[in-house]
PDB file of N, CA and C in Angstrom:
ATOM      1  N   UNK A   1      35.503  -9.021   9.011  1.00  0.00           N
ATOM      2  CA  UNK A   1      34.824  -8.123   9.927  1.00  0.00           C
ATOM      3  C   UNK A   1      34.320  -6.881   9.189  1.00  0.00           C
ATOM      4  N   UNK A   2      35.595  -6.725   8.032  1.00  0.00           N
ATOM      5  CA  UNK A   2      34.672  -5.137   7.258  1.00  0.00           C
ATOM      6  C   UNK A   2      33.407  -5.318   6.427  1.00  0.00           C
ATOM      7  N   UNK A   3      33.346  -6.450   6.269  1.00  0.00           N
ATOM      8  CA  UNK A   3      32.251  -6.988   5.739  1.00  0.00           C
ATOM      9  C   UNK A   3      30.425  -6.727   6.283  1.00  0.00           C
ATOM     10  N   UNK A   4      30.655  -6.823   7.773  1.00  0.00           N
ATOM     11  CA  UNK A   4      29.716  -7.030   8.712  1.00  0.00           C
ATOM     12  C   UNK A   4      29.293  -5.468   9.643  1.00  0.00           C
ATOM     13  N   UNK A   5      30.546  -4.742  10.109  1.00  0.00           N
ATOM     14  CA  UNK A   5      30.447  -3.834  10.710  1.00  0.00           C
ATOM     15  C   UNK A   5      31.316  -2.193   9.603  1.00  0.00           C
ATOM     16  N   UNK A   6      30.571  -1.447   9.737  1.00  0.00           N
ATOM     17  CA  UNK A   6      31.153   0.059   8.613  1.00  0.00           C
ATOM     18  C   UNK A   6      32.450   0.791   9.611  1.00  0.00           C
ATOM     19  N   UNK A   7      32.650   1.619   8.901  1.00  0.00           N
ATOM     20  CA  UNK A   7      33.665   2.468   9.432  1.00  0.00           C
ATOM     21  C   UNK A   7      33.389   2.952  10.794  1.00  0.00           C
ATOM     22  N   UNK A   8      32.052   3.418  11.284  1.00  0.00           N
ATOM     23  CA  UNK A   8      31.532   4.311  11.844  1.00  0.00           C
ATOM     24  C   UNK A   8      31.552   2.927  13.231  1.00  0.00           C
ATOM     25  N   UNK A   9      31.542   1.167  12.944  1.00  0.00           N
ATOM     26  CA  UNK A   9      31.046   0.609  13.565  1.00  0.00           C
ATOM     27  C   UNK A   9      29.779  -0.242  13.865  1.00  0.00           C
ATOM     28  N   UNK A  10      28.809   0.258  13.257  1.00  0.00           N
ATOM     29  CA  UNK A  10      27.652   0.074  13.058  1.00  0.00           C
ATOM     30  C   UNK A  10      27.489  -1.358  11.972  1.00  0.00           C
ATOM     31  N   UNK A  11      26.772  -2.191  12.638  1.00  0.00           N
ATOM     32  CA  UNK A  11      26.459  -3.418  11.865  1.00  0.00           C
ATOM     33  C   UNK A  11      25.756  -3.024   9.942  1.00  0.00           C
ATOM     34  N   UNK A  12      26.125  -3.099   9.600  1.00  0.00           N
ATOM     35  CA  UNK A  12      25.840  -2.982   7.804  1.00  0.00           C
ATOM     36  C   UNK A  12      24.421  -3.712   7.685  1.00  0.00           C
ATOM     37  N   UNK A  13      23.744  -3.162   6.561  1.00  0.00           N
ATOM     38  CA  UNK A  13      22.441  -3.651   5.946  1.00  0.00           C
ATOM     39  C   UNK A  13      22.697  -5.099   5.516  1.00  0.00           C
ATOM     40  N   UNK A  14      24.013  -4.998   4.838  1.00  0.00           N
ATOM     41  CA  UNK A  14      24.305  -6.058   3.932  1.00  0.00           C
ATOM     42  C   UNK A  14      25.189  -7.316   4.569  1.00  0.00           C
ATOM     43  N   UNK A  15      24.803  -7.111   5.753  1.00  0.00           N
ATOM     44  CA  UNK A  15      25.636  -8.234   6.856  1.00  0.00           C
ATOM     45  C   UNK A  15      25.042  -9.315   7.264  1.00  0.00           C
ATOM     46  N   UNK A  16      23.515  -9.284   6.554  1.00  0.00           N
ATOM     47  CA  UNK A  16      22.659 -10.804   6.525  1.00  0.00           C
ATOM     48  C   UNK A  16      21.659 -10.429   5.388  1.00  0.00           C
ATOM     49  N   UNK A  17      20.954 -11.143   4.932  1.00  0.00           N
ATOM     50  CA  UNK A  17      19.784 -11.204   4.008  1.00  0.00           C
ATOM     51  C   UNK A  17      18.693 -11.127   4.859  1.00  0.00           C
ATOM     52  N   UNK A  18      18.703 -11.530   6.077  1.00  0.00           N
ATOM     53  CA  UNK A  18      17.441 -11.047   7.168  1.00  0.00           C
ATOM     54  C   UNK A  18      17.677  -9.765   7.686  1.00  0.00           C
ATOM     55  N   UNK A  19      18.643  -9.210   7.866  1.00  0.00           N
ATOM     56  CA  UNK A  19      18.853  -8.375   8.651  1.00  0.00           C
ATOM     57  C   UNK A  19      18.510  -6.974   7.485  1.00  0.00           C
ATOM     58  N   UNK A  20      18.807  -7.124   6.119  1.00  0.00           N
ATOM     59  CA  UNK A  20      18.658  -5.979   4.974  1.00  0.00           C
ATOM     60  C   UNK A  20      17.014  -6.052   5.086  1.00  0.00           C
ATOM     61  N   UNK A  21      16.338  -7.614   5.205  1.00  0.00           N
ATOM     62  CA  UNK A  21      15.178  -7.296   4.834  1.00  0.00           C
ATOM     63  C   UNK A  21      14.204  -6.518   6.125  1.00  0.00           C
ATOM     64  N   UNK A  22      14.872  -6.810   7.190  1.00  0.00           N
ATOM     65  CA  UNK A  22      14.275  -6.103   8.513  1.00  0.00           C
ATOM     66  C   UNK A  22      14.293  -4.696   8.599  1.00  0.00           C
ATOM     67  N   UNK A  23      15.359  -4.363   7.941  1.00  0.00           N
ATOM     68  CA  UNK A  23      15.770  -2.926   7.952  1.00  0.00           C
ATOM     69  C   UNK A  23      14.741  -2.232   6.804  1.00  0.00           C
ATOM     70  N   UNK A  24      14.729  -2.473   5.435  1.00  0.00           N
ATOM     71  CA  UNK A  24      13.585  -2.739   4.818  1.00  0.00           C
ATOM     72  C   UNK A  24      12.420  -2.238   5.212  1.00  0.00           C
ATOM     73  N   UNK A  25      12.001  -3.434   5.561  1.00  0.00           N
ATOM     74  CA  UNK A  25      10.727  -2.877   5.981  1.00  0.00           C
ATOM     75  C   UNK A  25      10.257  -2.255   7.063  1.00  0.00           C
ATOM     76  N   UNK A  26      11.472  -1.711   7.905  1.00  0.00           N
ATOM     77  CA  UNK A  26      11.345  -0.972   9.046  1.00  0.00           C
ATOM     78  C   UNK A  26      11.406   0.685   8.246  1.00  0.00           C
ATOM     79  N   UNK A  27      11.868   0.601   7.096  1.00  0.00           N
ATOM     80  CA  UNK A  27      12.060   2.046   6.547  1.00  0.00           C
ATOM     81  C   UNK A  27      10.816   2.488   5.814  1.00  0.00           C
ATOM     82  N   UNK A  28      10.249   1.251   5.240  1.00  0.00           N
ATOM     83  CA  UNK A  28       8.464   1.181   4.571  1.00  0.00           C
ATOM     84  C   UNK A  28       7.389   1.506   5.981  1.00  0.00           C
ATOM     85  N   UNK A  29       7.632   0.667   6.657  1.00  0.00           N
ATOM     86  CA  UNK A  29       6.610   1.092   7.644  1.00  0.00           C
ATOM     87  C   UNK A  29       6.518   2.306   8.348  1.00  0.00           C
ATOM     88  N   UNK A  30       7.799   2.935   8.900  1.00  0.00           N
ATOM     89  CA  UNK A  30       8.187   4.434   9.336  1.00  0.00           C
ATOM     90  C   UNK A  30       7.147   5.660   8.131  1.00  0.00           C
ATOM     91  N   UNK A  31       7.851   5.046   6.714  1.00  0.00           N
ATOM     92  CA  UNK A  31       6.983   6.438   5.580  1.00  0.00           C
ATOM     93  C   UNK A  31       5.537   5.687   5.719  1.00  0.00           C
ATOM     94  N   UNK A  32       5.011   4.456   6.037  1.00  0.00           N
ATOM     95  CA  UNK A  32       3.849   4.782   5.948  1.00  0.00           C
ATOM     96  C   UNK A  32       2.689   5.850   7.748  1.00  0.00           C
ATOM     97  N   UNK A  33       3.860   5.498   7.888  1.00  0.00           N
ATOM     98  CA  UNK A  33       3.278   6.235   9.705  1.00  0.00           C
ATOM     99  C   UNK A  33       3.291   7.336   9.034  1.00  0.00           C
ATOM    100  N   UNK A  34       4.277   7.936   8.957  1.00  0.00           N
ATOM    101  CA  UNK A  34       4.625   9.366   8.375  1.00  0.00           C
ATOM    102  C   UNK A  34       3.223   9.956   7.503  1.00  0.00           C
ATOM    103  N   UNK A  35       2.729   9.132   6.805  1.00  0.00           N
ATOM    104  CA  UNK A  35       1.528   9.181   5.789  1.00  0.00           C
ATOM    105  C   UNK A  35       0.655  10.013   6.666  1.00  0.00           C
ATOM    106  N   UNK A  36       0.464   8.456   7.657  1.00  0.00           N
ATOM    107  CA  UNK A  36      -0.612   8.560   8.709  1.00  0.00           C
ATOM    108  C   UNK A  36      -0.696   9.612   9.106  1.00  0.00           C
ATOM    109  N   UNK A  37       0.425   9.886  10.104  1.00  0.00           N
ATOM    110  CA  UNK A  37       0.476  11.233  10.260  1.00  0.00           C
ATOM    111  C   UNK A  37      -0.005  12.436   9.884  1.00  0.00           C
ATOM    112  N   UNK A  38       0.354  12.440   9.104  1.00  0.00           N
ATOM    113  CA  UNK A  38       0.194  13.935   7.741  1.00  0.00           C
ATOM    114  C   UNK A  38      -1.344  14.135   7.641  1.00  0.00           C
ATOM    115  N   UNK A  39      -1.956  12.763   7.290  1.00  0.00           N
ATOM    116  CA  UNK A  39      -3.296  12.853   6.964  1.00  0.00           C
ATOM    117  C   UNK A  39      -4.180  12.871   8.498  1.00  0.00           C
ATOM    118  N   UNK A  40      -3.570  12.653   9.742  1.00  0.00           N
ATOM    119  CA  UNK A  40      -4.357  13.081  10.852  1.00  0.00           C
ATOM    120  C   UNK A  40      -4.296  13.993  11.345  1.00  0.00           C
ATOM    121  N   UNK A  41      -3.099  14.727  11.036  1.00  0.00           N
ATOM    122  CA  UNK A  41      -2.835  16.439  10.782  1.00  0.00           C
ATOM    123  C   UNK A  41      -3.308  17.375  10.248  1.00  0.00           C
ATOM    124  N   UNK A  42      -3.701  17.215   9.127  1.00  0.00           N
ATOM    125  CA  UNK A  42      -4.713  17.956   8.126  1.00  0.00           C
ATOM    126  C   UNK A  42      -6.014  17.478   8.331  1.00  0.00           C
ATOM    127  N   UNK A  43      -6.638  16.975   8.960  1.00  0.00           N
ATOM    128  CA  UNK A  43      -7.502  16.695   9.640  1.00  0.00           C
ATOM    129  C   UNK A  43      -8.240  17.466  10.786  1.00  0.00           C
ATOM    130  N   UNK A  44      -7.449  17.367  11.911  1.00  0.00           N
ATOM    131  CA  UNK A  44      -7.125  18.083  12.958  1.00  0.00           C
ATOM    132  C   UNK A  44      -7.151  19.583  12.762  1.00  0.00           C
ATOM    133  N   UNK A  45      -6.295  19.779  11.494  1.00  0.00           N
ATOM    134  CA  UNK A  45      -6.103  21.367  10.937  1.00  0.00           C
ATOM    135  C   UNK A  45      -7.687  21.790  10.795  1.00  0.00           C
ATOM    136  N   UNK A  46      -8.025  20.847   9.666  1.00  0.00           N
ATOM    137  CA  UNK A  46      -9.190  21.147   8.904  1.00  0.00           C
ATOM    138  C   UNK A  46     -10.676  21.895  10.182  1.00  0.00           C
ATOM    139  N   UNK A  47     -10.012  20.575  11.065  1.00  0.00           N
ATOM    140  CA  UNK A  47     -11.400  20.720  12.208  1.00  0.00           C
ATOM    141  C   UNK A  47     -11.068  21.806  13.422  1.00  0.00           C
ATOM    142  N   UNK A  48     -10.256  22.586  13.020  1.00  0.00           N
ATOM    143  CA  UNK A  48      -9.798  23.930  14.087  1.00  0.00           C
ATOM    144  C   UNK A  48      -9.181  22.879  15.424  1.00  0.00           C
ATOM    145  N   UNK A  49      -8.830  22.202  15.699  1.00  0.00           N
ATOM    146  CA  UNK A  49      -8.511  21.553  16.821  1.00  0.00           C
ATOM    147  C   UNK A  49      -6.609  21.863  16.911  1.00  0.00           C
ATOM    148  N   UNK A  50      -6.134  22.455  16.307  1.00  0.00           N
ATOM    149  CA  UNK A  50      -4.847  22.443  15.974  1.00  0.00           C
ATOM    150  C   UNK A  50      -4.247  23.534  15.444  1.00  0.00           C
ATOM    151  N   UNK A  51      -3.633  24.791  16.207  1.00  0.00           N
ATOM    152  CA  UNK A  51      -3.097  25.440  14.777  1.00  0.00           C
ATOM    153  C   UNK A  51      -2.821  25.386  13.210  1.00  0.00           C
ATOM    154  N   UNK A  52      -2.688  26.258  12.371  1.00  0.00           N
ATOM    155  CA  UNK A  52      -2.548  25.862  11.183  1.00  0.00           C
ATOM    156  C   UNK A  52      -1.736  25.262  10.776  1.00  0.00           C
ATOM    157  N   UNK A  53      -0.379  26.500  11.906  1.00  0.00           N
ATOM    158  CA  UNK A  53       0.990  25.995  11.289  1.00  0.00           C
ATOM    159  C   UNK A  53       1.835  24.868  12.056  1.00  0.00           C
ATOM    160  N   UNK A  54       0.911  23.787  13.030  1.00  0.00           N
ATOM    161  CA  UNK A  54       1.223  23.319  13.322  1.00  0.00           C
ATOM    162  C   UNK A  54       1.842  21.925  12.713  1.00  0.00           C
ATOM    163  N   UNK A  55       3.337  21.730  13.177  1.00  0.00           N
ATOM    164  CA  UNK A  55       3.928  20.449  12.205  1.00  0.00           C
ATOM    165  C   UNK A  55       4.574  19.469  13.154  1.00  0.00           C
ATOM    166  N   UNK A  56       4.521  18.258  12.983  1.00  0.00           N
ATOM    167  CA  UNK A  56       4.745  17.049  13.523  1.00  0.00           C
ATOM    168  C   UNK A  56       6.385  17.059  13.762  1.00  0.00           C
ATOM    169  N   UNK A  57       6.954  16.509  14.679  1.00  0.00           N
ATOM    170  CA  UNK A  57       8.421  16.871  15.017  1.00  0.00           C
ATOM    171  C   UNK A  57       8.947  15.249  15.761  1.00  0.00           C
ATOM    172  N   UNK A  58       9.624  14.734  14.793  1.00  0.00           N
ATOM    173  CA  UNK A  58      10.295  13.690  15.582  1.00  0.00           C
ATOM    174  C   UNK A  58      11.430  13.625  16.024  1.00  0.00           C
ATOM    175  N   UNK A  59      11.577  13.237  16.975  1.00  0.00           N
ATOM    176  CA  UNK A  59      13.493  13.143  17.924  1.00  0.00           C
ATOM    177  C   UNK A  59      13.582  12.105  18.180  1.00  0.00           C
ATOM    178  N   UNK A  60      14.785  11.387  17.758  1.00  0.00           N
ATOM    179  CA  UNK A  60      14.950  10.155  18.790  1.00  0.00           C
ATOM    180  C   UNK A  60      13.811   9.305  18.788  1.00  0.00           C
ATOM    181  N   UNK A  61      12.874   9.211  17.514  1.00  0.00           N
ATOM    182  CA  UNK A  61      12.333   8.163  17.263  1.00  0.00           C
ATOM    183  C   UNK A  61      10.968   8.415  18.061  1.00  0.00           C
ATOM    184  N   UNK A  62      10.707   9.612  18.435  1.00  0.00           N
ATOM    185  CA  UNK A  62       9.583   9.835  19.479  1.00  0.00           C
ATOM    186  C   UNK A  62       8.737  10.701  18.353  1.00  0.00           C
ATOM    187  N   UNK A  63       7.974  10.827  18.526  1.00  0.00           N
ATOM    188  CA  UNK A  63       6.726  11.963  18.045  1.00  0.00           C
ATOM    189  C   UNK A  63       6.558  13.415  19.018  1.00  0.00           C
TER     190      UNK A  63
END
């Protein structure tokens, strides 16, 4: 079982070879949003539509 689930409870990366690679590329795709982001931000900045110091804020997986 310690194998599968951590201290905390939480199912481990390393508790399938599908499950590391899902996680994976769920962590690649998140920094490339993040990219996205950034660059539709400075954008937005550029074109007065947005404060300057305005910065992107995620909670709970929300924007």
């Amino acid at each position: 079982m310690d194998r599968v689930v951590d201290d905390e409870g939480k199912v481990r990366d390393d508790a399938s070879p599908l499950l590391r690679q899902i996680r994976q590329e769920l962590i690649q795709r998140q920094g490339q949003l993040r990219k996205q982001i950034a660059t539709i931000l400075r954008h937005a900045k550029s074109e007065g539509w947005i404060p300057g110091d305005a910065e992107p804020t995620i909670r709970g997986g929300r924007l």
